[in-house]
PDB file of N, CA and C in Angstrom:
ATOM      1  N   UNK A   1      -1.521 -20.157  11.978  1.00  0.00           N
ATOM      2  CA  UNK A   1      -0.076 -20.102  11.773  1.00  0.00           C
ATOM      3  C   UNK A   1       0.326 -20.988  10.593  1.00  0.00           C
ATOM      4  N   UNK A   2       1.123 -20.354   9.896  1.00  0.00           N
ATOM      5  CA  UNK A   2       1.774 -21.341   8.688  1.00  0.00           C
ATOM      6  C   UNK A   2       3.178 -22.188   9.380  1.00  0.00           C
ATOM      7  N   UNK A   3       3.453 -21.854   9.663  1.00  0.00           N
ATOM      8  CA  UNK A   3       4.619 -22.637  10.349  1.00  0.00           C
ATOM      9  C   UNK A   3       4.494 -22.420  12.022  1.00  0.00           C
ATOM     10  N   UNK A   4       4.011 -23.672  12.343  1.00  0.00           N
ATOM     11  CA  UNK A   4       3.969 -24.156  13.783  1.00  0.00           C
ATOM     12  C   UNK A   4       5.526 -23.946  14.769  1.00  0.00           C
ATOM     13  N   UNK A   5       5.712 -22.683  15.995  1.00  0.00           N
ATOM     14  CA  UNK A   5       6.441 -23.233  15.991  1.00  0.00           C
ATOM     15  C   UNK A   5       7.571 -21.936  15.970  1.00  0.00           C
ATOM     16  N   UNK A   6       7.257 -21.373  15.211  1.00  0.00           N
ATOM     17  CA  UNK A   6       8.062 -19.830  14.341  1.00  0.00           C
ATOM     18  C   UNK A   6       6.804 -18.823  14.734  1.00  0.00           C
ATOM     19  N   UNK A   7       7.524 -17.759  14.474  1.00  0.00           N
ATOM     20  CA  UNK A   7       6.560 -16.911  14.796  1.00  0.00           C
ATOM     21  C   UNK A   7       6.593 -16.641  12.937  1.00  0.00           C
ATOM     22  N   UNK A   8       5.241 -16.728  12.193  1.00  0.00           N
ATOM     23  CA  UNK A   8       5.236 -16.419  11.076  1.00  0.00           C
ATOM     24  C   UNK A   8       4.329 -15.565  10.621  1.00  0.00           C
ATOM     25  N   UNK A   9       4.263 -13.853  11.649  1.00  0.00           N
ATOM     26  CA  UNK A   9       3.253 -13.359  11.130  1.00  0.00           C
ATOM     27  C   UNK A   9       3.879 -12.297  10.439  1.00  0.00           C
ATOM     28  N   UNK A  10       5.747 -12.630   9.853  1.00  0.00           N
ATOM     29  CA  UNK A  10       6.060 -11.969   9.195  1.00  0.00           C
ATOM     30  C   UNK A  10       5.693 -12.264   7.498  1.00  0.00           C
ATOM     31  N   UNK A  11       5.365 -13.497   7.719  1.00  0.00           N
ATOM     32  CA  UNK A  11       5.407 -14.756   6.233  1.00  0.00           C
ATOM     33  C   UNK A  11       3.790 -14.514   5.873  1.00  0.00           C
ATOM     34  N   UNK A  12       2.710 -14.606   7.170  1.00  0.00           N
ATOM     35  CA  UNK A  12       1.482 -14.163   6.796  1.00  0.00           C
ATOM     36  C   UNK A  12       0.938 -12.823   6.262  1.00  0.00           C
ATOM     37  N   UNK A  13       1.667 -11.752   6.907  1.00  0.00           N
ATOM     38  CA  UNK A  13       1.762 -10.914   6.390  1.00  0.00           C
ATOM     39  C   UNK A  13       1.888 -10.243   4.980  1.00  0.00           C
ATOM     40  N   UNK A  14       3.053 -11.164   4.599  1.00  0.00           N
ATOM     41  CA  UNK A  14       3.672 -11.083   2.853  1.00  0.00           C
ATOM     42  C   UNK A  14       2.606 -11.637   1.987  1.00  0.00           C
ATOM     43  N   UNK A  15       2.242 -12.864   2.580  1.00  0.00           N
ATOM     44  CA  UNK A  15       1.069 -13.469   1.918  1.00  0.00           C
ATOM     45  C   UNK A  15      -0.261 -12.956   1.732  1.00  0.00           C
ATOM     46  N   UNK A  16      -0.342 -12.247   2.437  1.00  0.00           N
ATOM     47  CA  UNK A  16      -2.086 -11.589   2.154  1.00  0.00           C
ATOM     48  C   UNK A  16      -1.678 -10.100   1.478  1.00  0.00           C
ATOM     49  N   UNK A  17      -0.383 -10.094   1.477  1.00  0.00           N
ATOM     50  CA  UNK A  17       0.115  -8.908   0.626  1.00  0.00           C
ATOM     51  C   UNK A  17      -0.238  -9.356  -0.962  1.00  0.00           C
ATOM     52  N   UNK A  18       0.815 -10.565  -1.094  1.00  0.00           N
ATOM     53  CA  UNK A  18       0.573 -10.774  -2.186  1.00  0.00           C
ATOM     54  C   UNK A  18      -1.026 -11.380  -2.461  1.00  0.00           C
ATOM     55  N   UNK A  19      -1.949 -11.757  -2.197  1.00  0.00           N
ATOM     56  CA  UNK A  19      -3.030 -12.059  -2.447  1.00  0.00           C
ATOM     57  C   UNK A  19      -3.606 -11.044  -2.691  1.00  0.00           C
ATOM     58  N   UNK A  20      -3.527  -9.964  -2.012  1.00  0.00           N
ATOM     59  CA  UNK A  20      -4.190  -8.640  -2.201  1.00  0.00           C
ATOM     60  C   UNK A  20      -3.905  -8.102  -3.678  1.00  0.00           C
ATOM     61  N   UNK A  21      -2.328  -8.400  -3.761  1.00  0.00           N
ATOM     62  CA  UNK A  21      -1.683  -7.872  -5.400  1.00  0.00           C
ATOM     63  C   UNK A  21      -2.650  -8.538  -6.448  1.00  0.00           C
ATOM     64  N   UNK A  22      -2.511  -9.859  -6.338  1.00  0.00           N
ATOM     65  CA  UNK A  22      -3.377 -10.225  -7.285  1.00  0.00           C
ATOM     66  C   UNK A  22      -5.217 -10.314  -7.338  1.00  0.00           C
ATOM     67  N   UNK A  23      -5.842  -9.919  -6.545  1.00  0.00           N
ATOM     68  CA  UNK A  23      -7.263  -9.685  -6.386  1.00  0.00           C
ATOM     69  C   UNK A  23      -7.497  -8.598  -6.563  1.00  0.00           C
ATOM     70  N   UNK A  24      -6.414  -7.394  -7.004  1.00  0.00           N
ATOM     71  CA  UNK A  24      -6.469  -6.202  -7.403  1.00  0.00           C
ATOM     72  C   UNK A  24      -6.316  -5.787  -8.708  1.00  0.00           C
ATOM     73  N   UNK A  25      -5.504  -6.989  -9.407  1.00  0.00           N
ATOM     74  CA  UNK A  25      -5.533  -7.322 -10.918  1.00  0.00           C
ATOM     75  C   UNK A  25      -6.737  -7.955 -11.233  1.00  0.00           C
ATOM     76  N   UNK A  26      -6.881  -8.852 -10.714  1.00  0.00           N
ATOM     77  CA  UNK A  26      -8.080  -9.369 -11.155  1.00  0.00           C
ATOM     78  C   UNK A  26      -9.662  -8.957 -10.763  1.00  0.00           C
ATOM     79  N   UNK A  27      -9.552  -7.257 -10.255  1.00  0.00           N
ATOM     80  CA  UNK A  27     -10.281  -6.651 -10.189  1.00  0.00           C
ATOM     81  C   UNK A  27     -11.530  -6.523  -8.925  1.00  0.00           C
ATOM     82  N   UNK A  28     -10.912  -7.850  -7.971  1.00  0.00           N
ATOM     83  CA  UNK A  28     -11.638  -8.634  -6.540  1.00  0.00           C
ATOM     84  C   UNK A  28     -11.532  -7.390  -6.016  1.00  0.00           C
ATOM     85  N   UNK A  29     -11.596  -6.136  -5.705  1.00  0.00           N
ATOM     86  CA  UNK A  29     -11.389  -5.033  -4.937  1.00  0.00           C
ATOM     87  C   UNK A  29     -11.583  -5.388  -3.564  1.00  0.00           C
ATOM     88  N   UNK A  30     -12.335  -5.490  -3.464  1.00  0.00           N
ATOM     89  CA  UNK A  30     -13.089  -5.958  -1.769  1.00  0.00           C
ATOM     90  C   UNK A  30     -12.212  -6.820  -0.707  1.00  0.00           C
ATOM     91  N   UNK A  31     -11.838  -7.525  -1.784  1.00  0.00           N
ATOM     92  CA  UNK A  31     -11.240  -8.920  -1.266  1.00  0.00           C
ATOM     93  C   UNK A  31      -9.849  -8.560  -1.296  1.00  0.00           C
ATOM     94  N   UNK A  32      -8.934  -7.885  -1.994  1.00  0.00           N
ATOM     95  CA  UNK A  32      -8.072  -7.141  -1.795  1.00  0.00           C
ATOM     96  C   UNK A  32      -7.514  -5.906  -1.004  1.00  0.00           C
ATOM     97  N   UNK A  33      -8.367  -5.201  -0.878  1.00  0.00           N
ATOM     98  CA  UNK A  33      -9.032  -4.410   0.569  1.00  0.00           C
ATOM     99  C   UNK A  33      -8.631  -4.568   2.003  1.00  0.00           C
ATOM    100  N   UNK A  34      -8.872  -6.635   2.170  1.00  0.00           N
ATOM    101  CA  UNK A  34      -9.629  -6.999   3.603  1.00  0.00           C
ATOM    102  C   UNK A  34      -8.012  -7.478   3.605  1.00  0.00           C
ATOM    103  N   UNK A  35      -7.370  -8.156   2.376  1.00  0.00           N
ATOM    104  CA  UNK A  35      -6.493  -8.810   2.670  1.00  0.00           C
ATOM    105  C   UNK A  35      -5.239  -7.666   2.923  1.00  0.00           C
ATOM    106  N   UNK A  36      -5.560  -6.432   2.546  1.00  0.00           N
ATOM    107  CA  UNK A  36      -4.268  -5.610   3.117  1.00  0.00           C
ATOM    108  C   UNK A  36      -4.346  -4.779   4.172  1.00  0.00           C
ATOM    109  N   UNK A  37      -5.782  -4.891   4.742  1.00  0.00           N
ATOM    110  CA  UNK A  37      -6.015  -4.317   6.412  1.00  0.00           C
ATOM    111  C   UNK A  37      -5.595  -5.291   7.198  1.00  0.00           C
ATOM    112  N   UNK A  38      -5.883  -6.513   6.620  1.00  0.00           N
ATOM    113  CA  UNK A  38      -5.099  -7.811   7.494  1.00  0.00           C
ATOM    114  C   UNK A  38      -3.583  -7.690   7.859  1.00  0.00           C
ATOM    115  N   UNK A  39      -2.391  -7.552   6.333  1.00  0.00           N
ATOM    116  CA  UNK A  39      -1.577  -7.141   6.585  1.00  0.00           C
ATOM    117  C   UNK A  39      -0.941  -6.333   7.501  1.00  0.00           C
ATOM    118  N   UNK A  40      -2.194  -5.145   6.877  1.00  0.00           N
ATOM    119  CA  UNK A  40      -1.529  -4.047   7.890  1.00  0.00           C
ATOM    120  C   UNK A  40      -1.548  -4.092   9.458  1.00  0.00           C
ATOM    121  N   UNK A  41      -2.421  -4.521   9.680  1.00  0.00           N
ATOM    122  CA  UNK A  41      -2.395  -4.918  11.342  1.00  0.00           C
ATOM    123  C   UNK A  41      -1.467  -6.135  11.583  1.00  0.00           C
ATOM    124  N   UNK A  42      -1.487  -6.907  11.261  1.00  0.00           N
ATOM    125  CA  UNK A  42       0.108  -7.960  11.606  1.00  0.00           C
ATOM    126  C   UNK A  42       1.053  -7.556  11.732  1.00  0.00           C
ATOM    127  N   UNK A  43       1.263  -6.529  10.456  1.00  0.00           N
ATOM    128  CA  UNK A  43       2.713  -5.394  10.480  1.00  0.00           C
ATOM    129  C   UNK A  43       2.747  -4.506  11.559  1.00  0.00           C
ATOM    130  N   UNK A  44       1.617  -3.766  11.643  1.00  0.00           N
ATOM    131  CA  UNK A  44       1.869  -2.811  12.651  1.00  0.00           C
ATOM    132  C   UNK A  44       1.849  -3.929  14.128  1.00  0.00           C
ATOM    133  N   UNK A  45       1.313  -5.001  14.918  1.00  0.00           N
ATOM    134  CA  UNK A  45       1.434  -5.386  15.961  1.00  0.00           C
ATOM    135  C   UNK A  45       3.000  -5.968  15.498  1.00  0.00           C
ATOM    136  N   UNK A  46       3.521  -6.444  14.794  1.00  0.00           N
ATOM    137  CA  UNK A  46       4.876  -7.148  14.927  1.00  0.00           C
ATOM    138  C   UNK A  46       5.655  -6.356  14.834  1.00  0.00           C
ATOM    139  N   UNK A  47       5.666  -4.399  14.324  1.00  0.00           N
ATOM    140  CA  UNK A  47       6.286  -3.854  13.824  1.00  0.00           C
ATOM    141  C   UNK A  47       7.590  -4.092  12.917  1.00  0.00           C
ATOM    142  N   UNK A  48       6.659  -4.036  11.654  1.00  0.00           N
ATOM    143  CA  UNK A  48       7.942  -4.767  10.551  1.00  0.00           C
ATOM    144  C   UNK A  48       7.293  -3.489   9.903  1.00  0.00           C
ATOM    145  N   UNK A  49       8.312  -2.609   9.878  1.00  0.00           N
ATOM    146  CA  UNK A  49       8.370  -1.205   9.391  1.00  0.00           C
ATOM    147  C   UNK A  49       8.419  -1.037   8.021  1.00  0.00           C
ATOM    148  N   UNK A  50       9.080  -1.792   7.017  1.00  0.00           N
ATOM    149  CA  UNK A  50       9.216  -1.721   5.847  1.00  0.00           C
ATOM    150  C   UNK A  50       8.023  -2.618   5.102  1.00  0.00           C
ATOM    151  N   UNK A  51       7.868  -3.725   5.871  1.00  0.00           N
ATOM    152  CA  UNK A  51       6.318  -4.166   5.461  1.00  0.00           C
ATOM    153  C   UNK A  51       5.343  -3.160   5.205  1.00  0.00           C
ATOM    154  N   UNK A  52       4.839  -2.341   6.562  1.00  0.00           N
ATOM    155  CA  UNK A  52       3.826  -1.121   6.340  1.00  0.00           C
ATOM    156  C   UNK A  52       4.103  -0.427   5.407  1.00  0.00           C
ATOM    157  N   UNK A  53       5.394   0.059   5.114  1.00  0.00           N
ATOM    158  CA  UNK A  53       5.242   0.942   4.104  1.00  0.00           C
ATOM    159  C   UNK A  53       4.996   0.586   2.382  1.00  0.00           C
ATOM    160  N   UNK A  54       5.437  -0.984   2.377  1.00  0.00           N
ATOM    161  CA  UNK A  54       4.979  -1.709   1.410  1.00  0.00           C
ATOM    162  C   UNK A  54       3.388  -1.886   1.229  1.00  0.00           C
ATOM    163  N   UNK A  55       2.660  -2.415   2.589  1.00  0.00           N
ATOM    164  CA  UNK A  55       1.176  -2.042   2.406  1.00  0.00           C
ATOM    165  C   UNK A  55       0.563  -0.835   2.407  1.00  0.00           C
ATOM    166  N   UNK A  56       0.684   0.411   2.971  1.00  0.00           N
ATOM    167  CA  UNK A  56       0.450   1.282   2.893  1.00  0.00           C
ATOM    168  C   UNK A  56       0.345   2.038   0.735  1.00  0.00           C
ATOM    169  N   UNK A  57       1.381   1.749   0.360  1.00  0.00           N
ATOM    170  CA  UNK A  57       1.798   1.901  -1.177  1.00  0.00           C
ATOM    171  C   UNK A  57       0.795   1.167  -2.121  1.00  0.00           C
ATOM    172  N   UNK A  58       0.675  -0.129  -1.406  1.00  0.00           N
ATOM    173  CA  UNK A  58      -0.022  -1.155  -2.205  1.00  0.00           C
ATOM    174  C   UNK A  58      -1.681  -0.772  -1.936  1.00  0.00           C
ATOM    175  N   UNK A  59      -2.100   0.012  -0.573  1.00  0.00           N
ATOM    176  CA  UNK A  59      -3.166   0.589  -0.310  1.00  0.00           C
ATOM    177  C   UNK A  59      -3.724   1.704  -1.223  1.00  0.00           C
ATOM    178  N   UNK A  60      -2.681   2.410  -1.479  1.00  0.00           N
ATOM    179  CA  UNK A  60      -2.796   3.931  -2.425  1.00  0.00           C
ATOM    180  C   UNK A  60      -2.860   3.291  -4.173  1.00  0.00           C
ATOM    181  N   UNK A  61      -2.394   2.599  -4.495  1.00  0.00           N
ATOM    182  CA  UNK A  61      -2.216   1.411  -5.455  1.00  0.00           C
ATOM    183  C   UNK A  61      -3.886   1.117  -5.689  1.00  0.00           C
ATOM    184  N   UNK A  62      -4.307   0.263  -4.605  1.00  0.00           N
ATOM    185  CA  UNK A  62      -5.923  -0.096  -4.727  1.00  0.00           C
ATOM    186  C   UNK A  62      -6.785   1.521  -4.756  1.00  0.00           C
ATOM    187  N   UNK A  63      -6.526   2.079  -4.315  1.00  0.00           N
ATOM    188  CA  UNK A  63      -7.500   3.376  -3.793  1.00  0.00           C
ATOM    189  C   UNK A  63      -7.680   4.152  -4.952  1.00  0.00           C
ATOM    190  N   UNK A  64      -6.351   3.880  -5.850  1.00  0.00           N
ATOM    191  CA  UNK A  64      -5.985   4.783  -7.220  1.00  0.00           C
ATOM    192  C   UNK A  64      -7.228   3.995  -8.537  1.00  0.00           C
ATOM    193  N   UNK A  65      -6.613   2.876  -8.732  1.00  0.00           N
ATOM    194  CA  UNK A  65      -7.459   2.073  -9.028  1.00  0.00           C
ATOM    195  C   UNK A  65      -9.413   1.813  -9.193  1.00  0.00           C
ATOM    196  N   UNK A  66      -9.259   2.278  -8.046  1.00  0.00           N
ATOM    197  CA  UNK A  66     -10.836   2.365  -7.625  1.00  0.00           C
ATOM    198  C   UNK A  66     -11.392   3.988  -8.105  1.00  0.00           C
ATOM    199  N   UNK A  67     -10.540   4.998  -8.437  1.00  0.00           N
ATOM    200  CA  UNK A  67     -10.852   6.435  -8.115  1.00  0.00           C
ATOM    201  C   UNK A  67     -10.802   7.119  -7.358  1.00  0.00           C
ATOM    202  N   UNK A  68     -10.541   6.108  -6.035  1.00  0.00           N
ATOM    203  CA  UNK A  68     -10.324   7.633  -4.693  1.00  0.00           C
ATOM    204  C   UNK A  68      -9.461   7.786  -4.680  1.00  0.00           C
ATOM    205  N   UNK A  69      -9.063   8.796  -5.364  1.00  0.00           N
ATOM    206  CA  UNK A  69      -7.783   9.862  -5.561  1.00  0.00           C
ATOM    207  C   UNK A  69      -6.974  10.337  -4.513  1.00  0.00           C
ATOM    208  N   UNK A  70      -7.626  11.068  -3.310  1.00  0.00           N
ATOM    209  CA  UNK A  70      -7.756  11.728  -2.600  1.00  0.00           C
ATOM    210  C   UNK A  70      -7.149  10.808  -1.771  1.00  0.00           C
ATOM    211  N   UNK A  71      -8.023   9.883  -0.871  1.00  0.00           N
ATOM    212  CA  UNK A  71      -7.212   8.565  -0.613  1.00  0.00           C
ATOM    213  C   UNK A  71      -6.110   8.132  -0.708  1.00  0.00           C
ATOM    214  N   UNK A  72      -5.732   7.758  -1.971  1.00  0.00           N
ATOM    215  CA  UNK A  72      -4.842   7.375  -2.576  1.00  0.00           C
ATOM    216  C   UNK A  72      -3.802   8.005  -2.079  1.00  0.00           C
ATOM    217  N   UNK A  73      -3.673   9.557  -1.984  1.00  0.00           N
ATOM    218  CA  UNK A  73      -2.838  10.546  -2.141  1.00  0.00           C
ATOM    219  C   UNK A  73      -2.156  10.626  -0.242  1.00  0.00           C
ATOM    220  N   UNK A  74      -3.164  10.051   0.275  1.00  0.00           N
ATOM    221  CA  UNK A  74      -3.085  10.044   1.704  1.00  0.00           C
ATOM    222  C   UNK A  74      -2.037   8.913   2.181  1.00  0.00           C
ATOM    223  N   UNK A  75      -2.791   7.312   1.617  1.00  0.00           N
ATOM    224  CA  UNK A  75      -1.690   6.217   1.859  1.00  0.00           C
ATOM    225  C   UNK A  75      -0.143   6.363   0.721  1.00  0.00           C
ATOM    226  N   UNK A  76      -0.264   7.407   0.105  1.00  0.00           N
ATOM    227  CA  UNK A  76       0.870   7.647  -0.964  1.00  0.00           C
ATOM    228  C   UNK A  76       1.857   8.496   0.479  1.00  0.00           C
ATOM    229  N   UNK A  77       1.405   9.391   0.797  1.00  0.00           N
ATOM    230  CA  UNK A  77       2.120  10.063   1.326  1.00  0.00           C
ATOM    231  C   UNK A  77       2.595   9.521   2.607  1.00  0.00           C
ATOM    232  N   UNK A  78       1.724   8.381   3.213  1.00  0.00           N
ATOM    233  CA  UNK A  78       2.412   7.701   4.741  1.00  0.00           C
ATOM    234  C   UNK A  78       3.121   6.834   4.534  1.00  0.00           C
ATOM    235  N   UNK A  79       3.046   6.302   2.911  1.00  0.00           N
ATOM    236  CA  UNK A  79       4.068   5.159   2.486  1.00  0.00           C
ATOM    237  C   UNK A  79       5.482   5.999   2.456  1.00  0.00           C
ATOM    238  N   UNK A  80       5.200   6.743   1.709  1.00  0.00           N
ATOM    239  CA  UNK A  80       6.335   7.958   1.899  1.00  0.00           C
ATOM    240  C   UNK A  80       6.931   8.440   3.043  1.00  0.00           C
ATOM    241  N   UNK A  81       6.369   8.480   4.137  1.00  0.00           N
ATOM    242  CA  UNK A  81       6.830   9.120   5.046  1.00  0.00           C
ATOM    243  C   UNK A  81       7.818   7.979   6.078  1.00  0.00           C
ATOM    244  N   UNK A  82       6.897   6.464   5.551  1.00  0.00           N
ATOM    245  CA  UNK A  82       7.455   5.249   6.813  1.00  0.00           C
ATOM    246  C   UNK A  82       8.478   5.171   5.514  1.00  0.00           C
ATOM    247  N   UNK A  83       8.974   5.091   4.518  1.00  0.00           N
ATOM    248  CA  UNK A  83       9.885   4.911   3.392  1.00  0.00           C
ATOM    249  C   UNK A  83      11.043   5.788   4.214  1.00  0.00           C
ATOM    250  N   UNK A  84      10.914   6.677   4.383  1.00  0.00           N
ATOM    251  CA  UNK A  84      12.065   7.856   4.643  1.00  0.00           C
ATOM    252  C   UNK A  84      12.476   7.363   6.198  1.00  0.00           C
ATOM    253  N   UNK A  85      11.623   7.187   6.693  1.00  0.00           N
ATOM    254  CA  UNK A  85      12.037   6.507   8.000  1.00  0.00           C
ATOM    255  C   UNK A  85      13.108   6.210   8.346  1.00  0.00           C
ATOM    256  N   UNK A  86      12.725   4.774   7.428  1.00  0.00           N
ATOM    257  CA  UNK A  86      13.716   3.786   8.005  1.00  0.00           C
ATOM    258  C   UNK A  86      14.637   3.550   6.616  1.00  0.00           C
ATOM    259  N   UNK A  87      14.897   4.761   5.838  1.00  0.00           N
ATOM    260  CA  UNK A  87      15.820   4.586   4.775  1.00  0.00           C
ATOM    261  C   UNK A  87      15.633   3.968   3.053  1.00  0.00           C
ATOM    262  N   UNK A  88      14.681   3.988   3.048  1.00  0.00           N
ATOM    263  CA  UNK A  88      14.357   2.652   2.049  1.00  0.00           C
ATOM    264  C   UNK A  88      14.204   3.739   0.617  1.00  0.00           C
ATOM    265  N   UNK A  89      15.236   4.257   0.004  1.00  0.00           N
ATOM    266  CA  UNK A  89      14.973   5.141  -1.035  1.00  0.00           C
ATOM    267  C   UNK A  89      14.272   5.140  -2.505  1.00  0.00           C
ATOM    268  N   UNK A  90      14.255   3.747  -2.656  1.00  0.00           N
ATOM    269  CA  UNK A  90      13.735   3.291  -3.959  1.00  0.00           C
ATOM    270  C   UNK A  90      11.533   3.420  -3.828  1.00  0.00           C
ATOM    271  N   UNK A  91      11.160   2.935  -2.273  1.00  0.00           N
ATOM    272  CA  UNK A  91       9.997   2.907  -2.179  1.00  0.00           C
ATOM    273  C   UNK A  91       9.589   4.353  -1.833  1.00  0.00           C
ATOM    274  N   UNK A  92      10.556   4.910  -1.273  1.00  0.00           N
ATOM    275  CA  UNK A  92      10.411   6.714  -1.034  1.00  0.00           C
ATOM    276  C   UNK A  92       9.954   7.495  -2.526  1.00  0.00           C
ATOM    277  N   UNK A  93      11.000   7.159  -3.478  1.00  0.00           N
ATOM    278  CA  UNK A  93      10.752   7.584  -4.419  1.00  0.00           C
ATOM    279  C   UNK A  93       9.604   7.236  -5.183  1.00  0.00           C
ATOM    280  N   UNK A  94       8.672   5.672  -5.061  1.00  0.00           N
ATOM    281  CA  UNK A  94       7.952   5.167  -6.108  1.00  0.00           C
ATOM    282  C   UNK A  94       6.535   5.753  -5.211  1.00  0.00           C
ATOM    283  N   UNK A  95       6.481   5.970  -3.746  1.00  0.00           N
ATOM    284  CA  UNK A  95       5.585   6.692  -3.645  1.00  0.00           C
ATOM    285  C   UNK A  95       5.360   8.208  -4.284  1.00  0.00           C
ATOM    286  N   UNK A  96       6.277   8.874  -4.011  1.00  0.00           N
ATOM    287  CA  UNK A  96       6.374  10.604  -4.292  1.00  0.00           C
ATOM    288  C   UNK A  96       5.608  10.676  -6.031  1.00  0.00           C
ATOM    289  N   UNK A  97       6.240   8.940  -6.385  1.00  0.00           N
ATOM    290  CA  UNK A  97       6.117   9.725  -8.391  1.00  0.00           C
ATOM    291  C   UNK A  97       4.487   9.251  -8.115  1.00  0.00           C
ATOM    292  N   UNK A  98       3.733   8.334  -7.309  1.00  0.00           N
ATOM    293  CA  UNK A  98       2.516   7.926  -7.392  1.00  0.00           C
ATOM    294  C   UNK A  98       1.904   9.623  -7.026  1.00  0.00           C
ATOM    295  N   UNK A  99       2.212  10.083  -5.711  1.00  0.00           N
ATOM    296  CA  UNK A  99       1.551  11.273  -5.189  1.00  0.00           C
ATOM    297  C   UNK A  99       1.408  12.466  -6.443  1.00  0.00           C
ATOM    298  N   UNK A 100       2.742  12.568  -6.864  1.00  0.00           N
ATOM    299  CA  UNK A 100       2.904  13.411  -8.016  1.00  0.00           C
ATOM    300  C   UNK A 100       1.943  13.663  -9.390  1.00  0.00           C
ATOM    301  N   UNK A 101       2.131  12.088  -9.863  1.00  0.00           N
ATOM    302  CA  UNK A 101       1.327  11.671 -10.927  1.00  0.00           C
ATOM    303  C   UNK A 101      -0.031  11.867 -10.676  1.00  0.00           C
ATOM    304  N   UNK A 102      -0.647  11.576  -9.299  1.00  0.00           N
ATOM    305  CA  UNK A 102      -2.282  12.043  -9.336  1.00  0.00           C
ATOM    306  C   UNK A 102      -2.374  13.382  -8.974  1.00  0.00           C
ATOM    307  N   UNK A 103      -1.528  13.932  -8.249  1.00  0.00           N
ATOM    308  CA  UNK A 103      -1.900  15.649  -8.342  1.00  0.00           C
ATOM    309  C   UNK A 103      -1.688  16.167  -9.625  1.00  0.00           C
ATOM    310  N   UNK A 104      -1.152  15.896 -10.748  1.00  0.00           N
ATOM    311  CA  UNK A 104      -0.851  16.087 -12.289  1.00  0.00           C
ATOM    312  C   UNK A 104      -1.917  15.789 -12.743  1.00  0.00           C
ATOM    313  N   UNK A 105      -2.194  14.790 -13.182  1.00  0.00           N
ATOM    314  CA  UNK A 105      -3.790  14.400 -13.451  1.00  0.00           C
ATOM    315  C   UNK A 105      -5.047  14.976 -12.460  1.00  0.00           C
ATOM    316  N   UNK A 106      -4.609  15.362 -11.261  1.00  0.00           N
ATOM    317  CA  UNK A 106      -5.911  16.043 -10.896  1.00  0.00           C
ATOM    318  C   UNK A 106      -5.943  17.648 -11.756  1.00  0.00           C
ATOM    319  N   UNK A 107      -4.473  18.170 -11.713  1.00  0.00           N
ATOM    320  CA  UNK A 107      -4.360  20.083 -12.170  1.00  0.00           C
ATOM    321  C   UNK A 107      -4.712  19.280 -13.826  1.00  0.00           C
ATOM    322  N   UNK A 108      -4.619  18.661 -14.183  1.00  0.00           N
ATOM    323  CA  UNK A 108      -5.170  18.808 -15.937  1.00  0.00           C
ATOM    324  C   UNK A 108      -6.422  18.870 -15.803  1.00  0.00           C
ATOM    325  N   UNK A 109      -7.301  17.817 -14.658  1.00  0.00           N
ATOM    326  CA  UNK A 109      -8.510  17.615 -15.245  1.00  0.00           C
ATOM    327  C   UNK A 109      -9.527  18.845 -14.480  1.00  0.00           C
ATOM    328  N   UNK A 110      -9.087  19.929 -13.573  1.00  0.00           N
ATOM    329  CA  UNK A 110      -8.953  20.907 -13.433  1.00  0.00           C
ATOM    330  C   UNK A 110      -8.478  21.846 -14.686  1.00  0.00           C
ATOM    331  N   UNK A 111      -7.930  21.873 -15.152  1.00  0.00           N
ATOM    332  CA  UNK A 111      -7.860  22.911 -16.360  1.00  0.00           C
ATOM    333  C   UNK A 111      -8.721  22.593 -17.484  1.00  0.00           C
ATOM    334  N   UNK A 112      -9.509  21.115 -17.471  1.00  0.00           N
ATOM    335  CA  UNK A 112     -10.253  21.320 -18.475  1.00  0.00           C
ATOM    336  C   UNK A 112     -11.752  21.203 -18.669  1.00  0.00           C
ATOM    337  N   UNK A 113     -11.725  21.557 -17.106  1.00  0.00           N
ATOM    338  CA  UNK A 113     -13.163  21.694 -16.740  1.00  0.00           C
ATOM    339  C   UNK A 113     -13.679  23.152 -16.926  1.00  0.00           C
TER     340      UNK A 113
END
């Protein structure tokens, strides 16, 4: 626990979010990975709904990154789906243009095969 006392597995949560952000820049894949399955299970037992859909995004984010497309296209679309949920239109939308953008780049690299 970071704060004794509080329940702070909304604060731990954010934090291995952001750790994940940056071990994904700095190319730690693995380690970015562990730190947003961590997330995601804190989120989903505390149910902080807009969290998941923030990790979920940030999942499709790493997956894109790495090449699994396919993947990617999967946590794109559940980020999307917990986005619409519970209202959140700006992350609704930044998933759809992620989903979009790799089915675009998949039909090109399909047409030039």
């Amino acid at each position: 626990k970071i704060l004794p006392g509080l329940n702070s597995s909304a604060l731990e949560a954010e934090l291995s979010v952001l750790e994940a952000k940056t071990c994904r820049v700095l190319g730690q894949f693995e380690t970015a990975s562990s730190s947003l399955e961590l997330a995601l299970q804190k989120s989903v037992d505390n149910k902080l709904a807009a969290l998941q859909a923030d990790i979920l995004l940030e999942q499709g984010l790493l997956l894109k990154e790495i090449g699994r497309m396919n993947e990617a296209i999967g946590k794109f679309n559940a980020a999307a789906r917990q986005y619409r949920e519970i209202g959140i239109d700006k992350g609704f939308r930044e998933a759809i243009r992620n989903v979009e953008s790799l089915k675009r780049g998949s039909n090109q690299q399909d047409a030039t095969a």
